[in-house]
Protein backbone atom coordinates (compact mmCIF):
# COMPACT_ATOMS: atom_id res chain seq x y z
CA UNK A 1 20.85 15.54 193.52
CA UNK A 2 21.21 15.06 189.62
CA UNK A 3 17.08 16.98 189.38
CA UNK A 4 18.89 19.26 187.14
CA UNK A 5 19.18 16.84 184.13
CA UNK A 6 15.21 16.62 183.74
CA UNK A 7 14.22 18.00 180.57
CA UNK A 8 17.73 17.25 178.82
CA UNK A 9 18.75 14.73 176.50
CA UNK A 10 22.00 13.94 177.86
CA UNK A 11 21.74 10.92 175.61
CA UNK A 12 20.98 11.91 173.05
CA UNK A 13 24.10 14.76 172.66
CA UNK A 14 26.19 12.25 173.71
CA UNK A 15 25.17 9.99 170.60
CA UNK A 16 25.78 13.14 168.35
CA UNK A 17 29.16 13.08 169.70
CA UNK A 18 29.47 9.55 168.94
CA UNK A 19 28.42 9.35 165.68
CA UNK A 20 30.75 12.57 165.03
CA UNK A 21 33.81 10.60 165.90
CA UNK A 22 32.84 7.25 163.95
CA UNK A 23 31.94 9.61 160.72
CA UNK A 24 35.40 11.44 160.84
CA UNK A 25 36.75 8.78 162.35
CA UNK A 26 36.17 6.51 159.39
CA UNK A 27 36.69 9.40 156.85
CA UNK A 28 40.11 10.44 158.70
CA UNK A 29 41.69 6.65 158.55
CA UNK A 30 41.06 6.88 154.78
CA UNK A 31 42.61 10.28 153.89
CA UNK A 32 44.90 9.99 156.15
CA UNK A 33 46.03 6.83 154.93
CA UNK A 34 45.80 8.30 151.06
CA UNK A 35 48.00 11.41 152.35
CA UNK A 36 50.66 8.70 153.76
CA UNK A 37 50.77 6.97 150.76
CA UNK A 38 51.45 10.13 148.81
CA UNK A 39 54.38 11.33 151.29
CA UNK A 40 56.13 7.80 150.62
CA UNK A 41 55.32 7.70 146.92
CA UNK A 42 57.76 7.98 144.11
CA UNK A 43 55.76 11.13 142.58
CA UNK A 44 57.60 14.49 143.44
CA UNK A 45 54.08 16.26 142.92
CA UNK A 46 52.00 14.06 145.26
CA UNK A 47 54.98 13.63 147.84
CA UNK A 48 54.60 17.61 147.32
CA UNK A 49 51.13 17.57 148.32
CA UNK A 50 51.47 15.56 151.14
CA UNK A 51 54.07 17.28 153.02
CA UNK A 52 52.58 20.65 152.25
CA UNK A 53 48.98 19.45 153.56
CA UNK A 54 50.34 18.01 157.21
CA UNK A 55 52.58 20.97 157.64
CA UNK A 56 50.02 23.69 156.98
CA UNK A 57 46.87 21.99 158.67
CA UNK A 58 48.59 20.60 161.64
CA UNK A 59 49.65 23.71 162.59
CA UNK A 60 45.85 25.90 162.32
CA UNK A 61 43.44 25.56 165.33
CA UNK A 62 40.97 22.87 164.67
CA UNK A 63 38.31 25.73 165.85
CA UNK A 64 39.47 27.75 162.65
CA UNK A 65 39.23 24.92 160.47
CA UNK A 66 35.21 24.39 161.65
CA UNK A 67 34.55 27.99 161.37
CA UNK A 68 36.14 27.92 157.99
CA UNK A 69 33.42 24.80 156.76
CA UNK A 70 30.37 27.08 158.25
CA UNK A 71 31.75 30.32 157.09
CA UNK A 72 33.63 29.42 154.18
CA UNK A 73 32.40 26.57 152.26
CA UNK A 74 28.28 26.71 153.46
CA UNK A 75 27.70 30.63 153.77
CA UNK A 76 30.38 32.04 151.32
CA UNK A 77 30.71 29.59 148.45
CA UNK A 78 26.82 28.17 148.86
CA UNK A 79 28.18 24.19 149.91
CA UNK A 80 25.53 22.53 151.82
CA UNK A 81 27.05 19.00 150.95
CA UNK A 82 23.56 17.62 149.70
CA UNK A 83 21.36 19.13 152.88
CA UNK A 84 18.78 21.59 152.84
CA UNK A 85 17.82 21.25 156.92
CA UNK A 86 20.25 23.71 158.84
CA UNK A 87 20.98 20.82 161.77
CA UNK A 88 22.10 18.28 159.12
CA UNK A 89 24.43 20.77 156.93
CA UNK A 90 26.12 22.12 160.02
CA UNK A 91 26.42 18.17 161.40
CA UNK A 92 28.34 17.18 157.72
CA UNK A 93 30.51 20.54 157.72
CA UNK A 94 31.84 19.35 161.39
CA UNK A 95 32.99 15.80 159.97
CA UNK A 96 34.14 17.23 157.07
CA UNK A 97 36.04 19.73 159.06
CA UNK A 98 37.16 17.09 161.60
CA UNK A 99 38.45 14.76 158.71
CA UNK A 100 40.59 17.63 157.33
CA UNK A 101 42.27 17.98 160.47
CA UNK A 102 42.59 14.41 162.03
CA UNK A 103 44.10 12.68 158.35
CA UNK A 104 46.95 15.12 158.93
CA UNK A 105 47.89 13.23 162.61
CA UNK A 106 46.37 9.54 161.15
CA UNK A 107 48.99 10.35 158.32
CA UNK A 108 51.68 10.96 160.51
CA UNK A 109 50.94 7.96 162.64
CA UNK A 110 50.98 5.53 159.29
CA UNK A 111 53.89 6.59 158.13
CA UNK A 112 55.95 6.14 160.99
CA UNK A 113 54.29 2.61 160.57
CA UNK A 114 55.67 2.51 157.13
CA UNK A 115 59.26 3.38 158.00
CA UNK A 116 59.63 0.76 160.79
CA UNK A 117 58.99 -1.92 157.36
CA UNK A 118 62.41 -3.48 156.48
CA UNK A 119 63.59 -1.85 152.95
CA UNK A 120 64.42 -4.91 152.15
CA UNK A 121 60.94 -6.40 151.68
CA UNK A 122 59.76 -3.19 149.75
CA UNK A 123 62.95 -4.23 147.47
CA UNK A 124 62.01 -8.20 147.44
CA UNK A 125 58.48 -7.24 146.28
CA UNK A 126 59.86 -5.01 143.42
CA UNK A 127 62.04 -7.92 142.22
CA UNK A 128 59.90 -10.08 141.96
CA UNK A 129 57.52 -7.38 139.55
CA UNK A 130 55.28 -5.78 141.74
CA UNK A 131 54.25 -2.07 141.67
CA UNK A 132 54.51 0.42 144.12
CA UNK A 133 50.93 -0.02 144.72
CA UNK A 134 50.90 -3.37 145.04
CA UNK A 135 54.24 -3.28 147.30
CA UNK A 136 52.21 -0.56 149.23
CA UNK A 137 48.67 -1.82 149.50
CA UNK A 138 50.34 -6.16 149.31
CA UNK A 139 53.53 -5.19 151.73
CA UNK A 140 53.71 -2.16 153.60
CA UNK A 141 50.26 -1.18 154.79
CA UNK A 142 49.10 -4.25 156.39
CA UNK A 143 52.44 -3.88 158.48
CA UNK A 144 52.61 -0.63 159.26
CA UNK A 145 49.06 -0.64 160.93
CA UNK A 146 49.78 -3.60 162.52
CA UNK A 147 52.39 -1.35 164.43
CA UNK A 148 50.49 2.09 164.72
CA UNK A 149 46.73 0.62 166.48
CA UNK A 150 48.84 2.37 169.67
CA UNK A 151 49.10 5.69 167.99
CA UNK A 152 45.60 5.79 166.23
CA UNK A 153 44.26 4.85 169.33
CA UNK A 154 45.65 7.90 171.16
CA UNK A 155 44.41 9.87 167.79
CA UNK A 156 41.09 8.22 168.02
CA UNK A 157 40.80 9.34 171.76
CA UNK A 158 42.01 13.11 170.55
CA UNK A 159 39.29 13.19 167.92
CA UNK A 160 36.72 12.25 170.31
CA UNK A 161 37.65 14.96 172.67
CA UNK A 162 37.88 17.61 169.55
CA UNK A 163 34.38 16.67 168.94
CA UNK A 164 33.57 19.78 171.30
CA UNK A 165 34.52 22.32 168.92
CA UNK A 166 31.69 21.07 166.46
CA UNK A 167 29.55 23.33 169.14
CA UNK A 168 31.13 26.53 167.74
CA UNK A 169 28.80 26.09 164.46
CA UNK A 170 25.83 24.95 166.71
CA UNK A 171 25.82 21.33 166.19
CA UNK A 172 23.79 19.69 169.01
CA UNK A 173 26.56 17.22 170.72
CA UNK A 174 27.75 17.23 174.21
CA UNK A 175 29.67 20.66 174.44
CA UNK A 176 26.62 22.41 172.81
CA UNK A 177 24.19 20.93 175.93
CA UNK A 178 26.64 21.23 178.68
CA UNK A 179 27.20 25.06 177.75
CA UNK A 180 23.58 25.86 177.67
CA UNK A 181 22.83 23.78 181.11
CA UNK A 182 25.71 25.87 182.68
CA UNK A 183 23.93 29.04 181.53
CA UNK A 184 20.01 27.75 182.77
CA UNK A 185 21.48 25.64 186.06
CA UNK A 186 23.27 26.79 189.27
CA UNK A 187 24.82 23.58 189.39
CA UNK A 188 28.86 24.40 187.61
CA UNK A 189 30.34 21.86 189.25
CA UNK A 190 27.51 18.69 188.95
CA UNK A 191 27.44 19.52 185.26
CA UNK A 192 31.14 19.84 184.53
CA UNK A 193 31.45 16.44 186.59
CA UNK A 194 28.87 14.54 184.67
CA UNK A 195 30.21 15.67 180.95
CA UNK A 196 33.55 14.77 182.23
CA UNK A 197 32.06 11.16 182.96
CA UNK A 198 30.49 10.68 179.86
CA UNK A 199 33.99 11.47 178.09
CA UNK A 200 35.68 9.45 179.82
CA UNK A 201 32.96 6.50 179.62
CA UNK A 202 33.35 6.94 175.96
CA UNK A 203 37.52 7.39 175.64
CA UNK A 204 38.27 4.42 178.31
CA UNK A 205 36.89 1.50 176.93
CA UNK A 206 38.19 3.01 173.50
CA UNK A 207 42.11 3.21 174.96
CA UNK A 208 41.46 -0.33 176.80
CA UNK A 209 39.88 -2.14 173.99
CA UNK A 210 42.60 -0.70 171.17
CA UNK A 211 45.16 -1.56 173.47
CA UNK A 212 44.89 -5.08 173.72
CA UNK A 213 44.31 -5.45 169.92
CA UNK A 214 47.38 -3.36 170.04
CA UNK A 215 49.57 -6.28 171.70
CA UNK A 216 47.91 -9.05 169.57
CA UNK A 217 48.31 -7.71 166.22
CA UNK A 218 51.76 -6.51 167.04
CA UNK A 219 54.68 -7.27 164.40
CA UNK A 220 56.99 -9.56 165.60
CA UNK A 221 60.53 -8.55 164.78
């Protein structure tokens, strides 16, 4: 019945998607959490920034934003991000192009984390002579993800899905594979059925998992 995946490595584009949503996984939580602490920050210029940066990229296709790595940055301005092979440059454009457009939502996410802090502790910590980045970083932060694992875990499960548009510059992961069985198989509705496993396999365990750390690290208020 499943003949058809001979000659595939179903694994192996599976573990390209993987290792796509770790990368700008990893690389998202960290700009995104930079770009909340700019929109909360006392600095008219940064706050600027900040705003400016959700608004506009939260609002273009994710598709537009991969193209624009492949088309833009490698074949227009020369950026190959330290590559040379064609594989590996196109597989660092898609994270970098995924962590552009995922901080945006992980910002979001932490900074409706940050505004369910009291005021008053931000205010206690500044008596007392701290700065805003050690109120921030000391303070703030540790409680406002604390509150948001439920929100970056539905982010988390969005990135992995959005890994699929990483096919449009030919990077090898699960999309890529399942289009080009779909065009050498007569078997539509096996293939679509056994992708759609392997997403879910990887997004369950993910929303399960999260979810329970969720409810233990939850602020008590």
């Amino acid at each position: 019945m499943f003949d058809f995946l001979e000659g595939y490595d179903l694994l192996g584009a599976f573990w390209v998607t993987v290792k796509l949503t770790v990368l700008a996984g990893v690389g998202s939580l960290i700009w995104g959490t930079l770009l909340a602490a700019m929109r909360v920050g006392p600095v008219p210029l940064m706050r600027g920034f900040g705003t400016a940066y959700v608004n506009i990229v939260r609002n273009i296709p994710l598709t537009v934003i991969i193209l624009f790595t492949s088309l833009g940055l490698n074949q227009t301005l020369g950026i190959n991000l330290g590559a040379t092979d064609f594989d590996v440059i196109n597989f660092r454009l898609a994270v970098l192009g995924l962590i552009a457009y995922t901080s945006a939502f992980v910002c979001e996410a932490l900074r409706s984390g940050i505004n369910t802090v009291p005021v008053g502790q931000a205010e206690a910590a500044r008596a007392i002579g701290l700065n805003f980045t050690q109120v921030l970083t000391l303070i703030v932060l540790p409680q406002a993800f604390r509150s948001v694992v439920g929100p970056l875990t539905n982010v988390l499960i969005a990135l992995t899905k959005n890994t699929t548009v990483a096919a449009a510059i030919g990077v090898a992961e699960a999309a890529t594979l399942m289009k080009e069985m779909i065009e050498n198989e007569a078997q539509l509705i096996l293939i679509s059925a056994v992708f759609a496993f392997g997403f879910v396999c990887l997004t369950l365990p993910t929303g399960l998992i999260l979810g329970w750390v969720s409810k233990k690290v939850a602020v008590k208020r």
